[in-house]
Protein backbone atom coordinates (compact mmCIF):
# COMPACT_ATOMS: atom_id res chain seq x y z
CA UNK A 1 0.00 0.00 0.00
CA UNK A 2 1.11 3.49 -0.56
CA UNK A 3 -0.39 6.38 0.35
CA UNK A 4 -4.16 4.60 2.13
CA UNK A 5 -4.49 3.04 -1.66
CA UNK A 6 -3.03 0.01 -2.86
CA UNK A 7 0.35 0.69 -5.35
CA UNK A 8 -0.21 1.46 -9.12
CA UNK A 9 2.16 -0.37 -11.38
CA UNK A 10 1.69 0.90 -14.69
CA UNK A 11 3.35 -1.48 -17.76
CA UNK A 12 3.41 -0.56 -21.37
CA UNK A 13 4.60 -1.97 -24.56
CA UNK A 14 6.48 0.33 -26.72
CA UNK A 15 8.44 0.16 -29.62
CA UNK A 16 11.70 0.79 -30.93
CA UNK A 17 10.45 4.45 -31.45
CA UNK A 18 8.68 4.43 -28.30
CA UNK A 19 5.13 4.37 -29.62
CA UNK A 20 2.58 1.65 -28.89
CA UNK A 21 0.81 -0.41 -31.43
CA UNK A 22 -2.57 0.88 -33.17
CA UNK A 23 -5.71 -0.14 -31.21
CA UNK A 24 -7.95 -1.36 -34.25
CA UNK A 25 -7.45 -4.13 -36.10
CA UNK A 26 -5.41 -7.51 -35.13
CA UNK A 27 -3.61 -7.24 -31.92
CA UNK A 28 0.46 -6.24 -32.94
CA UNK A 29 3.40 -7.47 -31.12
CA UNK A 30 5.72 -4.95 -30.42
CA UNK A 31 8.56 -6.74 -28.18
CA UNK A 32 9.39 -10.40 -28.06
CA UNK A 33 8.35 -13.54 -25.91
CA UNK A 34 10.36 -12.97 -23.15
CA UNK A 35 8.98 -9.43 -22.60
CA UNK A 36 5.33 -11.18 -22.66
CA UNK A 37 6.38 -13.57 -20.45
CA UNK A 38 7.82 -10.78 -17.95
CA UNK A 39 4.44 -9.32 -18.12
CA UNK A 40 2.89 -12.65 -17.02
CA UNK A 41 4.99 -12.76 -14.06
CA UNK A 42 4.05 -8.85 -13.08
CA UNK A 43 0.19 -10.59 -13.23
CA UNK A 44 1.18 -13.16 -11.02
CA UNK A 45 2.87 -10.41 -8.37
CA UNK A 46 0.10 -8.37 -8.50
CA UNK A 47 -3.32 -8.52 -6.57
CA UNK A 48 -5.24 -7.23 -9.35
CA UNK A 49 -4.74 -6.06 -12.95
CA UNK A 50 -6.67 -3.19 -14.77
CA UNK A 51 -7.57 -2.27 -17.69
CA UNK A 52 -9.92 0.17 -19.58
CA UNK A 53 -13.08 -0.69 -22.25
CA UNK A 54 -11.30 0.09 -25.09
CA UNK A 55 -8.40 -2.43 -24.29
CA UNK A 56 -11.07 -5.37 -23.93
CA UNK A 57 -12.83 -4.61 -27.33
CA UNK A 58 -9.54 -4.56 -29.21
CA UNK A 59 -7.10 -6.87 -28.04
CA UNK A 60 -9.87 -9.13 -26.04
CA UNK A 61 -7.55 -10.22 -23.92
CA UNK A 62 -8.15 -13.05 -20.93
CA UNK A 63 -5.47 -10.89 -18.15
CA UNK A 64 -4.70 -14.42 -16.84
CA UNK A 65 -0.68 -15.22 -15.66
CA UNK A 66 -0.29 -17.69 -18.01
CA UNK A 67 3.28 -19.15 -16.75
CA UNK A 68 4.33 -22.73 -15.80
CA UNK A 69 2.96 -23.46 -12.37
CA UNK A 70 1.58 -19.72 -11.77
CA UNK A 71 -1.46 -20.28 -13.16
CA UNK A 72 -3.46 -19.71 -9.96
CA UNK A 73 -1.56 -16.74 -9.17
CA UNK A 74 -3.53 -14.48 -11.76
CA UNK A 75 -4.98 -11.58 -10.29
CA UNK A 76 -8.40 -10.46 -10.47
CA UNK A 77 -9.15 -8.85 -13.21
CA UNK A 78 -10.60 -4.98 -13.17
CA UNK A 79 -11.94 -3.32 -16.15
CA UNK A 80 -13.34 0.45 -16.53
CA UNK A 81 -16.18 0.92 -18.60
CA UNK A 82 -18.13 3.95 -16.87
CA UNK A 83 -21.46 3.09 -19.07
CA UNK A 84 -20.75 -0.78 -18.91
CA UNK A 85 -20.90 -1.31 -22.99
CA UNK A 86 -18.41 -3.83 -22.85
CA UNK A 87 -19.96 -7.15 -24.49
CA UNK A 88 -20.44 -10.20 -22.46
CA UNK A 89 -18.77 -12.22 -25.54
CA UNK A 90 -15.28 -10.84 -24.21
CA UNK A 91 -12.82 -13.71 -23.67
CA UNK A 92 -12.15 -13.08 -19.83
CA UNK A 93 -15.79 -13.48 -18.80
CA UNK A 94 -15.73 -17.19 -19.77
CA UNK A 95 -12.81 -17.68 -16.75
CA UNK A 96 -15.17 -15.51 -14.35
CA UNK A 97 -15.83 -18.31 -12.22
CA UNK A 98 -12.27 -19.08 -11.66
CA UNK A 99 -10.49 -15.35 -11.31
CA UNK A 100 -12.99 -12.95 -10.76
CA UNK A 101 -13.51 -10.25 -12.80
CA UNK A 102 -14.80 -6.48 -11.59
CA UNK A 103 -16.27 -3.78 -13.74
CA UNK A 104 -16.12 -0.18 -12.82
CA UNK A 105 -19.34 2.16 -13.97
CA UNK A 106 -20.59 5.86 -13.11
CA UNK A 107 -22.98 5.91 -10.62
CA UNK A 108 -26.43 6.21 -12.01
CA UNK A 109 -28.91 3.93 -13.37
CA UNK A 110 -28.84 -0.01 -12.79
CA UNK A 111 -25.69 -1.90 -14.06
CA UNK A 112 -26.43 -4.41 -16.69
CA UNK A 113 -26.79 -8.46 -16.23
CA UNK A 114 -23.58 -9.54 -16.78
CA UNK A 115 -22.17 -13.32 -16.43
CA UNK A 116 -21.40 -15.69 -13.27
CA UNK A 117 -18.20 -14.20 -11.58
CA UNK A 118 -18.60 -10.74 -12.80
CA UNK A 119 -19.07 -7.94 -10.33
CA UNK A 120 -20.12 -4.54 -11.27
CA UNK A 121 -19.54 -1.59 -8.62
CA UNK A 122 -20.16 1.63 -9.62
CA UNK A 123 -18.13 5.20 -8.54
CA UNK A 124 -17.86 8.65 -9.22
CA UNK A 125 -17.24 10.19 -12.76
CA UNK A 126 -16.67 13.32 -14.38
CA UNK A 127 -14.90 13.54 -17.46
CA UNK A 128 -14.20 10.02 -16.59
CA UNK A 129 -14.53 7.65 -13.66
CA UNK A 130 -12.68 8.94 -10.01
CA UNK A 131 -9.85 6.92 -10.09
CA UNK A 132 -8.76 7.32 -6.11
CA UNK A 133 -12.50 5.86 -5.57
CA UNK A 134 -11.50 2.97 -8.29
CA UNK A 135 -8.35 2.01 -5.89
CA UNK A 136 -9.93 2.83 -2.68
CA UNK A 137 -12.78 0.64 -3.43
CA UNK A 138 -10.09 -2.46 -4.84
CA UNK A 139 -8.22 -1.35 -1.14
CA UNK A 140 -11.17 -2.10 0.74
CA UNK A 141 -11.20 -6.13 -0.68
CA UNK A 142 -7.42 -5.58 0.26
CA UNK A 143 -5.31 -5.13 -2.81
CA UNK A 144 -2.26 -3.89 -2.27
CA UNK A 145 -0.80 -3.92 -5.62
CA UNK A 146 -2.38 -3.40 -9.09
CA UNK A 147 -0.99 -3.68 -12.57
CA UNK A 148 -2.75 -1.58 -15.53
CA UNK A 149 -2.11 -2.76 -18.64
CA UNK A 150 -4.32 -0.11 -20.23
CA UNK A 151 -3.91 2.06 -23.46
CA UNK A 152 -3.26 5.59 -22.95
CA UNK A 153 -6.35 7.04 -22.03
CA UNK A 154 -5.85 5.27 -18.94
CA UNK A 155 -2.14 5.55 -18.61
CA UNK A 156 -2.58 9.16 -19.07
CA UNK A 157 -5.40 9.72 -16.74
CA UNK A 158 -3.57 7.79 -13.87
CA UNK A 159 -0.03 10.14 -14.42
CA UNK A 160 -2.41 12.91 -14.49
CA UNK A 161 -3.64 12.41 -11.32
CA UNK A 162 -0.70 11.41 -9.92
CA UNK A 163 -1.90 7.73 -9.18
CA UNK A 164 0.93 5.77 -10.82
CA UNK A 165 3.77 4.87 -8.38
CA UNK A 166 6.19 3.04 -10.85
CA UNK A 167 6.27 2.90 -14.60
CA UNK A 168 7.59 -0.04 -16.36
CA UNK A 169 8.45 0.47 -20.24
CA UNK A 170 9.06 -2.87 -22.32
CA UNK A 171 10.96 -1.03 -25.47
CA UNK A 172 11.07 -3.69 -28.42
CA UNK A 173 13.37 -3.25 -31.92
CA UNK A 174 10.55 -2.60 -34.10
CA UNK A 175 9.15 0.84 -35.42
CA UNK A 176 5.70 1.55 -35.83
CA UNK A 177 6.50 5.22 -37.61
CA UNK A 178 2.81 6.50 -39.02
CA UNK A 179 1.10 3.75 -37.69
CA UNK A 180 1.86 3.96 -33.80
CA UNK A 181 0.51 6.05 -30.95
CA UNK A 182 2.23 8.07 -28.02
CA UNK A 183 1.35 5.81 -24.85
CA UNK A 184 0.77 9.22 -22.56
CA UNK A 185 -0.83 11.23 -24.52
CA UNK A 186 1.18 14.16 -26.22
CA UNK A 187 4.15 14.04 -24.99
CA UNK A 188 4.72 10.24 -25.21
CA UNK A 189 7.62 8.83 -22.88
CA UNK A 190 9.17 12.19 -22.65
CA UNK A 191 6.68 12.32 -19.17
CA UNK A 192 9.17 10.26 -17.42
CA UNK A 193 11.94 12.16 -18.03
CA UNK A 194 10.90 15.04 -14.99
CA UNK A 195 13.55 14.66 -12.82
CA UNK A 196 11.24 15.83 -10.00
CA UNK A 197 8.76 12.94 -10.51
CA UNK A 198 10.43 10.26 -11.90
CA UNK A 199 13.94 8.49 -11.27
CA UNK A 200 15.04 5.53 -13.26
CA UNK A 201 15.23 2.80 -10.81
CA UNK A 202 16.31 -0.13 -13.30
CA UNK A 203 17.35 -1.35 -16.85
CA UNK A 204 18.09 -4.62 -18.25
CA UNK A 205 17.68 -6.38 -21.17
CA UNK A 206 14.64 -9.08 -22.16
CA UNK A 207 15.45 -11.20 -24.67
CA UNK A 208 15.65 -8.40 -27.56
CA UNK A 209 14.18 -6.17 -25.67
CA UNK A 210 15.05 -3.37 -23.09
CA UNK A 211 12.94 -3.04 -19.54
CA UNK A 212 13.18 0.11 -17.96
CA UNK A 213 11.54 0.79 -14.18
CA UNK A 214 10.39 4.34 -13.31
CA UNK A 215 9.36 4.88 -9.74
CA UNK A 216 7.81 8.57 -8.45
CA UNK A 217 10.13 10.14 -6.55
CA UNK A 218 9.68 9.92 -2.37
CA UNK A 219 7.24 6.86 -2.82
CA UNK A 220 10.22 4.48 -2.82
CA UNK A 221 13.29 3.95 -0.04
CA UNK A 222 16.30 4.37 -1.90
CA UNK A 223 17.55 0.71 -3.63
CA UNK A 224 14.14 -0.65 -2.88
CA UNK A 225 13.22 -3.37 -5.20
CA UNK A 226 9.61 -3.94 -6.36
């Protein structure tokens, strides 16, 4: 916990130009296998994981840890949908019963039916959903530690509000030029490099790829590991 609210991890795929892949269309690799795999074992660490609506309808992902023996370490699974349009086709609902999955809404009218395992709890909005109620409400179940694996609408949000206590950046070989998209909004990965909110904590190498660890400055004892 940091701060009365559980700690924000926020992980993103980027490529060799730092830009993450197009959101329409097939789902596009941007670093290797052993990167993926790395973000399997972040899932397993982690109490929950979180994305936003627009993540589930275009990658459809299942947010399971999907490593050898680590299979029922997967986190719950969080998604933010303040009107709750997501479809009840999506891939992670049919593993509801086994790692439970939670949908944020605005407060309001009645939350839809959804399927056996989902839970729908509804919070603030305004120009979006309240995030701090979105982790206070995941720190009441007592989550400590939640992963987003979001696009940048929520990657941006959460640095905008100051929510995201370390930022990890997979960087893969490949460029996306025209076809990619800045991961926080204008200013892409140049956010991080604020001296007076950010420190680089780590870098190593991932197969072909390079992992780099941003923590927010004060939230972290010096040399503390995640």
């Amino acid at each position: 916990m940091t701060q009365g609210r559980p700690l924000v991890q926020l992980k993103v795929a980027v490529s060799g130009d730092g830009l993450i892949a197009p959101g329409e269309g097939a789902p596009v690799w941007v670093t290797g296998p052993e990167a993926r795999w790395y973000a399997h074992l972040l899932r397993a660490r982690a109490d929950a994981v979180m994305v936003g609506r627009k993540t589930v309808e275009d990658d459809d992902p299942e947010l399971t840890c999907r490593l050898p023996g680590l299979a029922n370490r997967s986190p719950r699974r969080v998604v933010l949908d303040s009107r709750f349009r997501i479809a009840t086709t999506s891939k992670m609902f049919a593993t509801a019963l086994r790692v439970p999955v939670i949908i944020f809404g605005a407060e309001g009218g009645p939350a839809p039916p959804f399927p056996a395992g989902v839970e729908t709890r509804q919070v603030p909005a305004g120009g979006g959903l309240r995030l701090e109620a979105v982790l206070q409400s995941l720190a009441n179940d007592g989550v400590t530690r939640v992963l987003v694996e979001g696009g940048p609408t929520i990657a941006s949000a959460l640095l905008a509000a100051d929510l995201a206590d370390e930022v990890i950046i997979a960087r893969g070989t490949e460029l996306l030029d025209a076809s990619g998209r800045k991961p926080f909004g204008e200013r892409g990965l140049d956010v991080l490099e604020d001296a007076n909110r950010w420190r680089r904590a780590d870098t190593r190498t991932i197969g072909a790829d390079t992992l780099t660890v941003h923590r927010r400055t004060g939230r972290f004892a010096d040399g503390a590991k995640g």
